[in-house]
N, C-alpha and C. Protein backbone atom coordinates (compact mmCIF):
# COMPACT_ATOMS: atom_id res chain seq x y z
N UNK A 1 -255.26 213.35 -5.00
CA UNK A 1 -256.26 212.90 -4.04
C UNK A 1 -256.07 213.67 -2.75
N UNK A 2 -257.51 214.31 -2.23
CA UNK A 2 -257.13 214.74 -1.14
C UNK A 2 -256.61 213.99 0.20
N UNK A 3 -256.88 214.86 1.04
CA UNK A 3 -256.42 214.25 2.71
C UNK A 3 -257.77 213.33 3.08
N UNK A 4 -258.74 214.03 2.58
CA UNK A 4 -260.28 213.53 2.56
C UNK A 4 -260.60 211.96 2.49
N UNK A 5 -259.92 212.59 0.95
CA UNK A 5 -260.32 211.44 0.12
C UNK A 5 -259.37 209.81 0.60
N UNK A 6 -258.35 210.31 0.99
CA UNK A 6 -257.02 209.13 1.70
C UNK A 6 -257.84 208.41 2.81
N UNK A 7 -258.53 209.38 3.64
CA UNK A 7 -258.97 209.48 4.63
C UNK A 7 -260.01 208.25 4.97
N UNK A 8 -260.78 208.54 4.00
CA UNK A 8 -262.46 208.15 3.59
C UNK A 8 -261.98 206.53 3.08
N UNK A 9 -260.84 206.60 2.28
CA UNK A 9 -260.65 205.21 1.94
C UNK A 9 -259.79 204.22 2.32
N UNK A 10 -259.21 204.54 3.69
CA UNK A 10 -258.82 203.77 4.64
C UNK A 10 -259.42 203.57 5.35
N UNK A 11 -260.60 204.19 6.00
CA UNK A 11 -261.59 203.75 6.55
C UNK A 11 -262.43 203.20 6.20
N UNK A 12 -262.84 202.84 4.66
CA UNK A 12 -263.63 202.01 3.90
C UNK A 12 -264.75 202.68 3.87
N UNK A 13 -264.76 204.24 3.73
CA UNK A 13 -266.12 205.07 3.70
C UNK A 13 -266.15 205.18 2.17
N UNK A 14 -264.74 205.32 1.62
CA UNK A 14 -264.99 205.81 -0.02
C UNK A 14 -266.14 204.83 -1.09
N UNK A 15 -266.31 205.09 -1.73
CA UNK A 15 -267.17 204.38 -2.50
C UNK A 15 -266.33 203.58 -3.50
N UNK A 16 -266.14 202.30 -3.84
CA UNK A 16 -265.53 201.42 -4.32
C UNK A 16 -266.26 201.74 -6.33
N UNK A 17 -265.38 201.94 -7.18
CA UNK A 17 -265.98 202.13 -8.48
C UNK A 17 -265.96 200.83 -8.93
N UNK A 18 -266.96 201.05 -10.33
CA UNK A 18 -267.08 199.37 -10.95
C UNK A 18 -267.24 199.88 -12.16
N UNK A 19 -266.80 199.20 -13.14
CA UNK A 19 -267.30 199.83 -14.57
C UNK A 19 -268.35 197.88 -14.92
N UNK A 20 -269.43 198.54 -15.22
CA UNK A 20 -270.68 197.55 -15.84
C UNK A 20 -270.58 197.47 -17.51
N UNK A 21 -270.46 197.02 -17.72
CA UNK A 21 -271.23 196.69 -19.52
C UNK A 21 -272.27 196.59 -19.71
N UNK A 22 -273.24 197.33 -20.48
CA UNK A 22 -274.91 197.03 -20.47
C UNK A 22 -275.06 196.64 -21.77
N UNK A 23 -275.41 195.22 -21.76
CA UNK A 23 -275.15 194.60 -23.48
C UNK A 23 -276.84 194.31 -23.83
N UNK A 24 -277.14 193.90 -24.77
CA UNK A 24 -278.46 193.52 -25.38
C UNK A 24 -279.18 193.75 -26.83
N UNK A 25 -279.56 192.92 -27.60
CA UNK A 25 -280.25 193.83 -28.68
C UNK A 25 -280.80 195.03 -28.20
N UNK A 26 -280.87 195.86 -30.11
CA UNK A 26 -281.38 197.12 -29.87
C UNK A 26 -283.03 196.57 -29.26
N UNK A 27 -283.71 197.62 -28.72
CA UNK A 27 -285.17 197.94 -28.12
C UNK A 27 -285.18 197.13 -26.82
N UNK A 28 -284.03 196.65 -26.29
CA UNK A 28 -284.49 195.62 -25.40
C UNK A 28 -284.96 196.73 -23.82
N UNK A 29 -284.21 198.05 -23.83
CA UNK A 29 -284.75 198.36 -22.75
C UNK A 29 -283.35 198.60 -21.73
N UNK A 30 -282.14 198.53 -22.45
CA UNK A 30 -280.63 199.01 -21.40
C UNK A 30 -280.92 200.44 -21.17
N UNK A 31 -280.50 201.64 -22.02
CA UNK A 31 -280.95 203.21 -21.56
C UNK A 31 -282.26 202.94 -20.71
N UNK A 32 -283.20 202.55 -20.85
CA UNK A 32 -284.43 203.06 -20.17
C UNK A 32 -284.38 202.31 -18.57
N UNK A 33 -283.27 201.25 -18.65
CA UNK A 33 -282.52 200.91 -17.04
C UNK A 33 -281.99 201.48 -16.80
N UNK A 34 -280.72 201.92 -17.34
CA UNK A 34 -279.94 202.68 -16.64
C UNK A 34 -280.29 203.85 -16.19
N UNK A 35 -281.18 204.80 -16.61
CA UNK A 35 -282.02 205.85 -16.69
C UNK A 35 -282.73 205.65 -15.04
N UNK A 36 -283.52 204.73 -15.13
CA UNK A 36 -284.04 204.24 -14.35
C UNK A 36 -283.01 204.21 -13.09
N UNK A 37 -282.04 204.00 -12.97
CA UNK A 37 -280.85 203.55 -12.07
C UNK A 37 -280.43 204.75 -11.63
N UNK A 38 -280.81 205.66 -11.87
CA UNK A 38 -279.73 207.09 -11.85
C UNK A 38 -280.50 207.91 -11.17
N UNK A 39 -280.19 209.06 -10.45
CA UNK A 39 -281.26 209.43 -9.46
C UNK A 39 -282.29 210.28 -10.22
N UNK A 40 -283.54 210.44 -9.56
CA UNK A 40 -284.62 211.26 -10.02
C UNK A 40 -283.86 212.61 -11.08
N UNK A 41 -282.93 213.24 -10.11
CA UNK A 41 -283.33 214.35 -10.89
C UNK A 41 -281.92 214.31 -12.31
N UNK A 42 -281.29 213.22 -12.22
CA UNK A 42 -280.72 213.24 -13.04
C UNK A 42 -281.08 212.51 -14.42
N UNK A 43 -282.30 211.66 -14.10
CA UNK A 43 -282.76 211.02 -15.22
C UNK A 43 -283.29 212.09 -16.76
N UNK A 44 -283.18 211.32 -17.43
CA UNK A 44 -283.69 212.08 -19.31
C UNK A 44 -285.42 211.83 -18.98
N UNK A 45 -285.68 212.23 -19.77
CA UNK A 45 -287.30 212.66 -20.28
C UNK A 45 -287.61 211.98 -21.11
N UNK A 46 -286.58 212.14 -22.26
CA UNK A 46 -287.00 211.03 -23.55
C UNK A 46 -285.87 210.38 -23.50
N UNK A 47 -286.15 208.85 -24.26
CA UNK A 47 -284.78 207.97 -24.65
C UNK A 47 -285.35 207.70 -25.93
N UNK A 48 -283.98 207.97 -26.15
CA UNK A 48 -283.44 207.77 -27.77
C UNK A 48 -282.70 206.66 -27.63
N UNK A 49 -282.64 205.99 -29.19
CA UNK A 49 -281.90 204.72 -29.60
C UNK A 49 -280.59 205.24 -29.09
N UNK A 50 -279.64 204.32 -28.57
CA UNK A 50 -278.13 204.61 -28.25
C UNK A 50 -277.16 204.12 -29.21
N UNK A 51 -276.63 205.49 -30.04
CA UNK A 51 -275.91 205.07 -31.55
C UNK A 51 -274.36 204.87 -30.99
N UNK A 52 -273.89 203.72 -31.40
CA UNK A 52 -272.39 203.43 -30.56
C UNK A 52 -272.34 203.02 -29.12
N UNK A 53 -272.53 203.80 -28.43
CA UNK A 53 -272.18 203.86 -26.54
C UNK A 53 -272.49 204.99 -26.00
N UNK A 54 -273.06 204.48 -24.51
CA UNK A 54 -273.12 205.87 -23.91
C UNK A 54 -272.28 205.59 -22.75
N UNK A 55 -272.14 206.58 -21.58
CA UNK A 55 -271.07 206.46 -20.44
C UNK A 55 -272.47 207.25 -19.59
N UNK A 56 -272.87 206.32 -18.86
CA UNK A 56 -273.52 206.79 -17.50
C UNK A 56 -273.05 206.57 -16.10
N UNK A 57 -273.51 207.33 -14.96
CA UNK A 57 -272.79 206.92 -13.92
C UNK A 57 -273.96 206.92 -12.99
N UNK A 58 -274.25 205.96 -12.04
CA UNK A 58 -274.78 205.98 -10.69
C UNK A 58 -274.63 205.70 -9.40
N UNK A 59 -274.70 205.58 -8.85
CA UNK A 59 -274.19 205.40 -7.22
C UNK A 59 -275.84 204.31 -6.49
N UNK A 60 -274.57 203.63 -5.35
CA UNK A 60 -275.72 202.99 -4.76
C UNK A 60 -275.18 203.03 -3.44
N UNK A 61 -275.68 202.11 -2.21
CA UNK A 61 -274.70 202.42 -0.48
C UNK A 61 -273.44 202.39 -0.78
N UNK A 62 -273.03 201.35 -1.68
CA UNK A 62 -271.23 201.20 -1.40
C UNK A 62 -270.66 201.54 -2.29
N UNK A 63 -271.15 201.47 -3.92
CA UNK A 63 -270.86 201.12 -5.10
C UNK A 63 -271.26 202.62 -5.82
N UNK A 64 -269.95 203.27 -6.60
CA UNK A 64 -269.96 203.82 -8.10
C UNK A 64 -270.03 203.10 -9.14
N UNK A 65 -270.91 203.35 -9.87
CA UNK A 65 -270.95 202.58 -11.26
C UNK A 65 -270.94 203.57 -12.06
N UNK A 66 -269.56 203.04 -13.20
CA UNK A 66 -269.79 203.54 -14.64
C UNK A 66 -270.32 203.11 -15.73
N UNK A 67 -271.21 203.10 -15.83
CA UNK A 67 -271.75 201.98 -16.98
C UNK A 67 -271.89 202.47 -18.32
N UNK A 68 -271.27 201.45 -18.92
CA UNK A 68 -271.05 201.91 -20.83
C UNK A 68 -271.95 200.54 -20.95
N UNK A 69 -273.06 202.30 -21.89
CA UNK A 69 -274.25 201.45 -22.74
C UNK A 69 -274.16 201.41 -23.67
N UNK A 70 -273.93 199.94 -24.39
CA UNK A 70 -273.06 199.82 -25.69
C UNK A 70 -275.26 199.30 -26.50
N UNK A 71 -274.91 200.38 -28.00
CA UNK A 71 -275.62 199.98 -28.58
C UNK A 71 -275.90 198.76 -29.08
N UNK A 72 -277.26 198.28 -29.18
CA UNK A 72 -277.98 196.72 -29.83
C UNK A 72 -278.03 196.56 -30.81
N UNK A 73 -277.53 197.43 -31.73
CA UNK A 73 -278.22 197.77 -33.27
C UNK A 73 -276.89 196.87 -33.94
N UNK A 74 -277.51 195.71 -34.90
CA UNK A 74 -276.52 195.08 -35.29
C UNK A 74 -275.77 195.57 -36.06
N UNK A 75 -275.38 196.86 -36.49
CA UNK A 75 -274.15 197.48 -36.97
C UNK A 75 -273.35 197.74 -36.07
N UNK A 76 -273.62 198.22 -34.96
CA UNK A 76 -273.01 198.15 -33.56
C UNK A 76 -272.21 197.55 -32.70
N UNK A 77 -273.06 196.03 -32.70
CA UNK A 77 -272.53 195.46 -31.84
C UNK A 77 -270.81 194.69 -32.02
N UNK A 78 -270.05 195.32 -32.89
CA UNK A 78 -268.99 194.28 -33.26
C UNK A 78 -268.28 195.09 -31.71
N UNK A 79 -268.85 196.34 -31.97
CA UNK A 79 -268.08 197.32 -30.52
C UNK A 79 -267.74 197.20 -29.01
N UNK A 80 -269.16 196.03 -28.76
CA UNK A 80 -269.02 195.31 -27.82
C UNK A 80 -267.93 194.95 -26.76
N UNK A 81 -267.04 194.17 -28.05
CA UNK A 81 -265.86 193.24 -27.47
C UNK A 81 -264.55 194.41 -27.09
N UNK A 82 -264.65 195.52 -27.55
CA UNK A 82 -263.68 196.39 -27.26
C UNK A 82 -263.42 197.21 -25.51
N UNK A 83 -265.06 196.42 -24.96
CA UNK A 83 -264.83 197.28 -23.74
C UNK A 83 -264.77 196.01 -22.94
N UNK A 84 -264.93 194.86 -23.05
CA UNK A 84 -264.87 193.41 -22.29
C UNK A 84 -263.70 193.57 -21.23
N UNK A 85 -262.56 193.89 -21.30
CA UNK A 85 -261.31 194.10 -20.88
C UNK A 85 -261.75 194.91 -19.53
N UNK A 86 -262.61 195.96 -19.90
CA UNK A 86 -262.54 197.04 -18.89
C UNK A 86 -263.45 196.69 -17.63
N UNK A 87 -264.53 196.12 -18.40
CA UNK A 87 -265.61 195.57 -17.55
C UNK A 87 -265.82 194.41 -16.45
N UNK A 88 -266.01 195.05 -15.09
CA UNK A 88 -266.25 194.02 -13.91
C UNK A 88 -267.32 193.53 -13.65
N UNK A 89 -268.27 193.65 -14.42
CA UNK A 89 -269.72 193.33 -14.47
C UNK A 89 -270.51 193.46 -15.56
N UNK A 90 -271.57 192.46 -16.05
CA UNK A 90 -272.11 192.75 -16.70
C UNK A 90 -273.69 192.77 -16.60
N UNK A 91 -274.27 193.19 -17.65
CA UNK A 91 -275.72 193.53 -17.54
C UNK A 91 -276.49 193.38 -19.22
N UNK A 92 -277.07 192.17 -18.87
CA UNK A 92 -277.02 191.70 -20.14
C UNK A 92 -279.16 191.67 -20.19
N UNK A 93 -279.74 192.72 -21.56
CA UNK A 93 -280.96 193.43 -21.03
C UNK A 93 -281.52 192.04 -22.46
N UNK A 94 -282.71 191.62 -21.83
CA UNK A 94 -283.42 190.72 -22.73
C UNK A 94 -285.06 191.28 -23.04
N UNK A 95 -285.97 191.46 -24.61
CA UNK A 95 -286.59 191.75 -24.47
C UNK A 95 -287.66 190.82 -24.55
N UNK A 96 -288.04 190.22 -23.24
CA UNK A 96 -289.16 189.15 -23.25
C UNK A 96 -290.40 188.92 -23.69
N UNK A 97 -290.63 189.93 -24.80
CA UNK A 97 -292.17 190.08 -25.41
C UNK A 97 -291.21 189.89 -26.83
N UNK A 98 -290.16 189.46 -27.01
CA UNK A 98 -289.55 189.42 -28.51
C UNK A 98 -289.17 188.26 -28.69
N UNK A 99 -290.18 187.37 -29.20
CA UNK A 99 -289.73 185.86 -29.01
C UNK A 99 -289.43 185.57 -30.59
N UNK A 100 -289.21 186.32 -31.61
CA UNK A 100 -288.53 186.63 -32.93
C UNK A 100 -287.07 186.76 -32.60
N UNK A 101 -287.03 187.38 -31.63
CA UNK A 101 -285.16 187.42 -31.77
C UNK A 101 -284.52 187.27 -30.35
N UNK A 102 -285.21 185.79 -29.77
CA UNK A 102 -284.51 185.20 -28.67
C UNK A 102 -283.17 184.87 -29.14
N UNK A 103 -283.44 183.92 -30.22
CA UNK A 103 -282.41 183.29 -30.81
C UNK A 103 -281.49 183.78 -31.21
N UNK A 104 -281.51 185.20 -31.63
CA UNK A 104 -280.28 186.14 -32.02
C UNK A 104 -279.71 186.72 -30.74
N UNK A 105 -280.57 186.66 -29.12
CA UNK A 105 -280.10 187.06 -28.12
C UNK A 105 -279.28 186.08 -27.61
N UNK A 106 -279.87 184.98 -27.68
CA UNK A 106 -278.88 183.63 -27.07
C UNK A 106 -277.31 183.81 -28.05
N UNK A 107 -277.73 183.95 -29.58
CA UNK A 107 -276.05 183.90 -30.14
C UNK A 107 -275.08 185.17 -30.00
N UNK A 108 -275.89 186.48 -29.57
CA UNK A 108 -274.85 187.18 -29.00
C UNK A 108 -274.45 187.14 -27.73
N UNK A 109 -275.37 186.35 -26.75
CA UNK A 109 -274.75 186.23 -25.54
C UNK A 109 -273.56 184.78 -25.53
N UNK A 110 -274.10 183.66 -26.26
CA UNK A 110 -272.67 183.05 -26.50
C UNK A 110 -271.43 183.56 -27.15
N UNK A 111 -271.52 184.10 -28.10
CA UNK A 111 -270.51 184.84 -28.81
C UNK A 111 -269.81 185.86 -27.49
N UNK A 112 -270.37 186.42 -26.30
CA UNK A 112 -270.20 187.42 -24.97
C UNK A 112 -268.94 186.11 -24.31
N UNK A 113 -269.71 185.10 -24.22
CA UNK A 113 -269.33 184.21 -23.12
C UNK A 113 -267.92 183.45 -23.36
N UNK A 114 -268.12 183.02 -24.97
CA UNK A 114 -266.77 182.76 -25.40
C UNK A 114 -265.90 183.46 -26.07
N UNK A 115 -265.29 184.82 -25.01
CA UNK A 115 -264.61 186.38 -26.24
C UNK A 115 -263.55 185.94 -25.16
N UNK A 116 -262.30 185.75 -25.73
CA UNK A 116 -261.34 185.85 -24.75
C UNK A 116 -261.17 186.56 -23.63
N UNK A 117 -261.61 188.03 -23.54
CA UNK A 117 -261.94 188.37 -22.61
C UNK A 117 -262.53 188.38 -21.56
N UNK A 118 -263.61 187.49 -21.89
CA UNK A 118 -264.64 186.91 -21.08
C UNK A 118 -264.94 185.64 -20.50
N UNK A 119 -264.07 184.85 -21.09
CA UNK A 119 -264.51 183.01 -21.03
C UNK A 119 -263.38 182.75 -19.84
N UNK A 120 -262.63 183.32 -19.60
CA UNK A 120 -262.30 183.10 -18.62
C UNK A 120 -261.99 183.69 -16.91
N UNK A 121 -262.64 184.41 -16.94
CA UNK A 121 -263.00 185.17 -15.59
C UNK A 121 -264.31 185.13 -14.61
N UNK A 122 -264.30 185.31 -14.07
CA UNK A 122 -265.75 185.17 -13.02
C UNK A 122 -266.03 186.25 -13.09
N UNK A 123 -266.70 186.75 -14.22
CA UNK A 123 -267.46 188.00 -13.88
C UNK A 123 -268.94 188.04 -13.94
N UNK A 124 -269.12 188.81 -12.66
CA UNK A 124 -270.75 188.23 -12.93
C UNK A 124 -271.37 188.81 -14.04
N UNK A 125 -273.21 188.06 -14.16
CA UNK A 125 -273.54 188.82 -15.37
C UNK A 125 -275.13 188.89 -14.57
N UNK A 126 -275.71 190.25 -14.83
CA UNK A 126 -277.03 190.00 -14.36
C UNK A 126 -277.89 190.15 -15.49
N UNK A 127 -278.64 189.60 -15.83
CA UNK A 127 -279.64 189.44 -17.07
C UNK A 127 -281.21 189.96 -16.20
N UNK A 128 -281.52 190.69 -17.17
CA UNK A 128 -282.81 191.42 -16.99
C UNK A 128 -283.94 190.97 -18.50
N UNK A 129 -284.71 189.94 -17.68
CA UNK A 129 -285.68 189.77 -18.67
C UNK A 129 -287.05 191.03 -18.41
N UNK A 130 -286.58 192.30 -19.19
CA UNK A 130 -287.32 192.92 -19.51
C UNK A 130 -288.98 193.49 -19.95
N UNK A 131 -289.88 194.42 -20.14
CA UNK A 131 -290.91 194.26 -20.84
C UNK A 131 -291.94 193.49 -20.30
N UNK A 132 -291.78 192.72 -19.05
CA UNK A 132 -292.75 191.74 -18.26
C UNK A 132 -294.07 192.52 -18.37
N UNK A 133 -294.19 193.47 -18.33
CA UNK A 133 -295.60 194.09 -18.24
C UNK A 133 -296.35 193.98 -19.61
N UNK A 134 -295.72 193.71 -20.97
CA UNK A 134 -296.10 193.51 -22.01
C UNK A 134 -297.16 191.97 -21.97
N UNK A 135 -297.98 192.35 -22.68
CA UNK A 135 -298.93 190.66 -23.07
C UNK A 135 -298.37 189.71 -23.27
N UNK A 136 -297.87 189.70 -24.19
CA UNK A 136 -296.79 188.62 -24.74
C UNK A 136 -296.02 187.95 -24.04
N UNK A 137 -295.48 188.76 -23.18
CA UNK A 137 -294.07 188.27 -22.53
C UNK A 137 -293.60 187.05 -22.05
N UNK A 138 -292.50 186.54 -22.07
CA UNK A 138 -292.33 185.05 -21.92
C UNK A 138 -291.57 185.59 -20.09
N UNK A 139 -292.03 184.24 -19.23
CA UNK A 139 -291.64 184.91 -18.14
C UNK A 139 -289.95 184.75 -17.84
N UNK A 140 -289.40 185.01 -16.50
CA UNK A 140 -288.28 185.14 -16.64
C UNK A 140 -287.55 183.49 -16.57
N UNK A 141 -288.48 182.94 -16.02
CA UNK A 141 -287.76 180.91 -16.08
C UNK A 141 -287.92 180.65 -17.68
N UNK A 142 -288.79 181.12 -18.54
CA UNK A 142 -288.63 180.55 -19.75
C UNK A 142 -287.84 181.74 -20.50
N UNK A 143 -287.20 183.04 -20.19
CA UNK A 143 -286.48 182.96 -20.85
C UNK A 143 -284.79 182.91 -20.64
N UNK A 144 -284.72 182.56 -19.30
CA UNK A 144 -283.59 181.68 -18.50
C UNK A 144 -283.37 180.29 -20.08
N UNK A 145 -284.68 179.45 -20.13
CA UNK A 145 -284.39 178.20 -20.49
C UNK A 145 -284.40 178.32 -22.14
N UNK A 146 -284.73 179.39 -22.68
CA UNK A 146 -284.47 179.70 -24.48
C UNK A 146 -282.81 180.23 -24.36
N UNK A 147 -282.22 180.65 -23.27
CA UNK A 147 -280.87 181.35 -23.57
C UNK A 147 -279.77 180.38 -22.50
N UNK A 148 -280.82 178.88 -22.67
CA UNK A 148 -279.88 178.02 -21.77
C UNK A 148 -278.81 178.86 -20.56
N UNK A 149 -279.20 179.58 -19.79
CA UNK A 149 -278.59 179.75 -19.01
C UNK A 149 -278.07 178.95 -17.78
N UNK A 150 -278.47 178.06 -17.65
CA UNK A 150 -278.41 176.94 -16.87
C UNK A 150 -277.20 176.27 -17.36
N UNK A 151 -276.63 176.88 -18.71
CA UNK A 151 -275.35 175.67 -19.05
C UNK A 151 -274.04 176.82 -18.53
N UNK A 152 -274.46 178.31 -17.87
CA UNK A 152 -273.42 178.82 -17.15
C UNK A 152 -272.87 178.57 -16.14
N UNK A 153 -271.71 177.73 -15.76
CA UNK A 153 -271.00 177.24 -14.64
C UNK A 153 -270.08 177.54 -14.33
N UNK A 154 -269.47 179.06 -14.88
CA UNK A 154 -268.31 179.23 -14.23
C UNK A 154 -268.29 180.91 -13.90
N UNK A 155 -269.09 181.42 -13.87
CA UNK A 155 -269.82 183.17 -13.74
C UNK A 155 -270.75 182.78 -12.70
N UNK A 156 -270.96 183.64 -11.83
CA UNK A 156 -272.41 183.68 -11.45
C UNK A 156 -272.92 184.82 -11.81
N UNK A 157 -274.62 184.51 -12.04
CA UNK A 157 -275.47 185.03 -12.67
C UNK A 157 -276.67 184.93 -12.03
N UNK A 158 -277.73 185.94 -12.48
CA UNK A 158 -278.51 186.16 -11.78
C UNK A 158 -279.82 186.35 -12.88
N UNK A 159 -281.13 186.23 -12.83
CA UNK A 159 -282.09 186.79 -13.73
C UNK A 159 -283.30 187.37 -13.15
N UNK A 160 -283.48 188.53 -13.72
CA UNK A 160 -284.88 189.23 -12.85
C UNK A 160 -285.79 189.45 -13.62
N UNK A 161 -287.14 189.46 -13.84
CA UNK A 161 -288.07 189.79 -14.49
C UNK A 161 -288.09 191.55 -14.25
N UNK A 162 -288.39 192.55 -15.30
CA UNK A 162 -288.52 193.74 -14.96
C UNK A 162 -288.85 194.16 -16.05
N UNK A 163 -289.42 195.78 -15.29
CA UNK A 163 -290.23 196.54 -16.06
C UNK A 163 -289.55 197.79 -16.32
N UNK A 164 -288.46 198.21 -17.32
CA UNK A 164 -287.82 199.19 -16.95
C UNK A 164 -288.59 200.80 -16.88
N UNK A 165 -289.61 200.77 -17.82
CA UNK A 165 -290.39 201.96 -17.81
C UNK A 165 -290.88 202.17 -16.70
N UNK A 166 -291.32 201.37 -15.37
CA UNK A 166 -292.15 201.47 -13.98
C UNK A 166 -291.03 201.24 -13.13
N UNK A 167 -289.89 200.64 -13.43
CA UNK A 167 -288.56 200.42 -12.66
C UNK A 167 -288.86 199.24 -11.80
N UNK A 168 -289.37 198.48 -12.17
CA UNK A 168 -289.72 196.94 -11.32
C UNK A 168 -288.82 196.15 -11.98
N UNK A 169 -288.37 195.66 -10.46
CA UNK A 169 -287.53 194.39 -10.87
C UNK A 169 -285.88 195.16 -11.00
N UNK A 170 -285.65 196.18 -10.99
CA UNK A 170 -284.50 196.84 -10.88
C UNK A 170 -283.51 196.99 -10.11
N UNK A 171 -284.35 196.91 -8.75
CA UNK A 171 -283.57 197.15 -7.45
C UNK A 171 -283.39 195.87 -6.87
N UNK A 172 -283.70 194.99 -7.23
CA UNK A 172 -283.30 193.68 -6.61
C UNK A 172 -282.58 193.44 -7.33
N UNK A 173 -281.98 193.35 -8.80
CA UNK A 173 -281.03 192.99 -10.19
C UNK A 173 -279.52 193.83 -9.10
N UNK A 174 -279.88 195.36 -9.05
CA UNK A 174 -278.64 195.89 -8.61
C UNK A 174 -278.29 195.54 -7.30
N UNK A 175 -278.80 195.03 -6.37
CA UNK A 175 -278.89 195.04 -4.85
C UNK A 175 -277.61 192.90 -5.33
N UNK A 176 -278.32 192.32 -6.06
CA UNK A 176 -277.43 190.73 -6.44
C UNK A 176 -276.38 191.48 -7.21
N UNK A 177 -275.98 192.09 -7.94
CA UNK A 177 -274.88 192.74 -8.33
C UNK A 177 -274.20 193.13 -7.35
N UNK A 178 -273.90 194.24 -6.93
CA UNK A 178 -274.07 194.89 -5.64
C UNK A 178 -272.87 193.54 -5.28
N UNK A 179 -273.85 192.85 -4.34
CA UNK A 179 -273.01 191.70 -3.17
C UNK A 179 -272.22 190.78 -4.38
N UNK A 180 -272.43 190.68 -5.23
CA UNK A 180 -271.63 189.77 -6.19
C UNK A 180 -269.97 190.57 -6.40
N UNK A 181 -270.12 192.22 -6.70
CA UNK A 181 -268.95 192.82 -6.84
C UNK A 181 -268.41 192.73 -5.49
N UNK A 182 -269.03 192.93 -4.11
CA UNK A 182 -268.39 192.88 -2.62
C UNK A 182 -267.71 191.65 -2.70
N UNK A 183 -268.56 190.18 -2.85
CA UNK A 183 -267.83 189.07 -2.70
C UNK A 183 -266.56 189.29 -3.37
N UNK A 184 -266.76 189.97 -4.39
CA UNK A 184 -265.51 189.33 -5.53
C UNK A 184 -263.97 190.24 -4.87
N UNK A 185 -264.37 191.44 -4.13
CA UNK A 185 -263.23 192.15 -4.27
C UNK A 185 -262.83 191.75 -2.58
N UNK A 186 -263.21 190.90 -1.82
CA UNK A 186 -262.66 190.65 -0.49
C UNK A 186 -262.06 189.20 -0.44
């Protein structure tokens, strides 16, 4: 580390890192957030299904984020639980025009909540009810109340309605993250 870098982070200029987990069934719309999250000119063109994990990084005023986008695809997801350990945040992507597989979203997010790794820490989780711009879509209080989130009392959590293709609803999800990681580390 440089003199710089010593420098920068005794003065509290350095940028504080976070590693995120971006969990969700496949199609729900995690790559096309995180994508979204990352600056203009670093974003992809096309998104492809994410086979296994990906490792993205973005920056915001205070905050580095590394975020591992762990694939939805239920061959996938046993992979999940292997990065729980690492992760200070999570980001848990819901697709709200998919009212076929709420119910498989609610049992992998309980199966999230009670992983040893997880059931007992305060880590926040921000849930992105996704796809809002779709017809269908269930809004973000009803799908708060299909994934009983209301029975979370020991995390705080947050839920935003968003559009990841138009990037609505994005910057307010990271901005409650954001102050949730500040609270936690002072």
């Amino acid at each position: 580390m440089g003199l710089f870098d010593k420098l920068a982070g005794w003065l509290g200029l350095k940028k504080k890192e976070v590693n995120v987990i971006c969990l969700g069934l496949d199609n729900s719309g995690k790559t096309t957030i995180i994508n979204q999250l990352k600056p203009s000119n670093a974003q992809a063109q096309d998104i492809v299904p994410t086979i296994g994990f990906s490792i993205e990084k973005f920056k915001t005023s205070s905050l580095s984020f590394t975020v591992f986008d762990m694939s939805g695809q239920g061959r996938y997801r046993n992979l999940w639980e292997h990065y729980y350990k690492e992760g200070q945040a999570i980001i848990f992507v819901i697709d709200s025009s998919d009212k076929l597989r709420m119910v498989v979203a609610k049992e992998e997010l309980d199966t999230l909540l009670n992983h040893p790794d997880i059931k007992h820490r305060r880590i926040p989780i921000l849930f992105f009810a996704n796809k809002m711009d779709l017809r269908d879509a269930l809004s973000s209080v009803k799908v708060s109340q299909l994934l009983c989130l209301e029975n979370i009392k020991d995390k705080p959590w947050h839920i935003c309605a968003s559009n990841a293709v138009q990037g609505e609803g994005l910057q307010e999800g990271v901005d409650w993250l954001q102050d949730q990681i500040r609270t936690m580390r002072t």
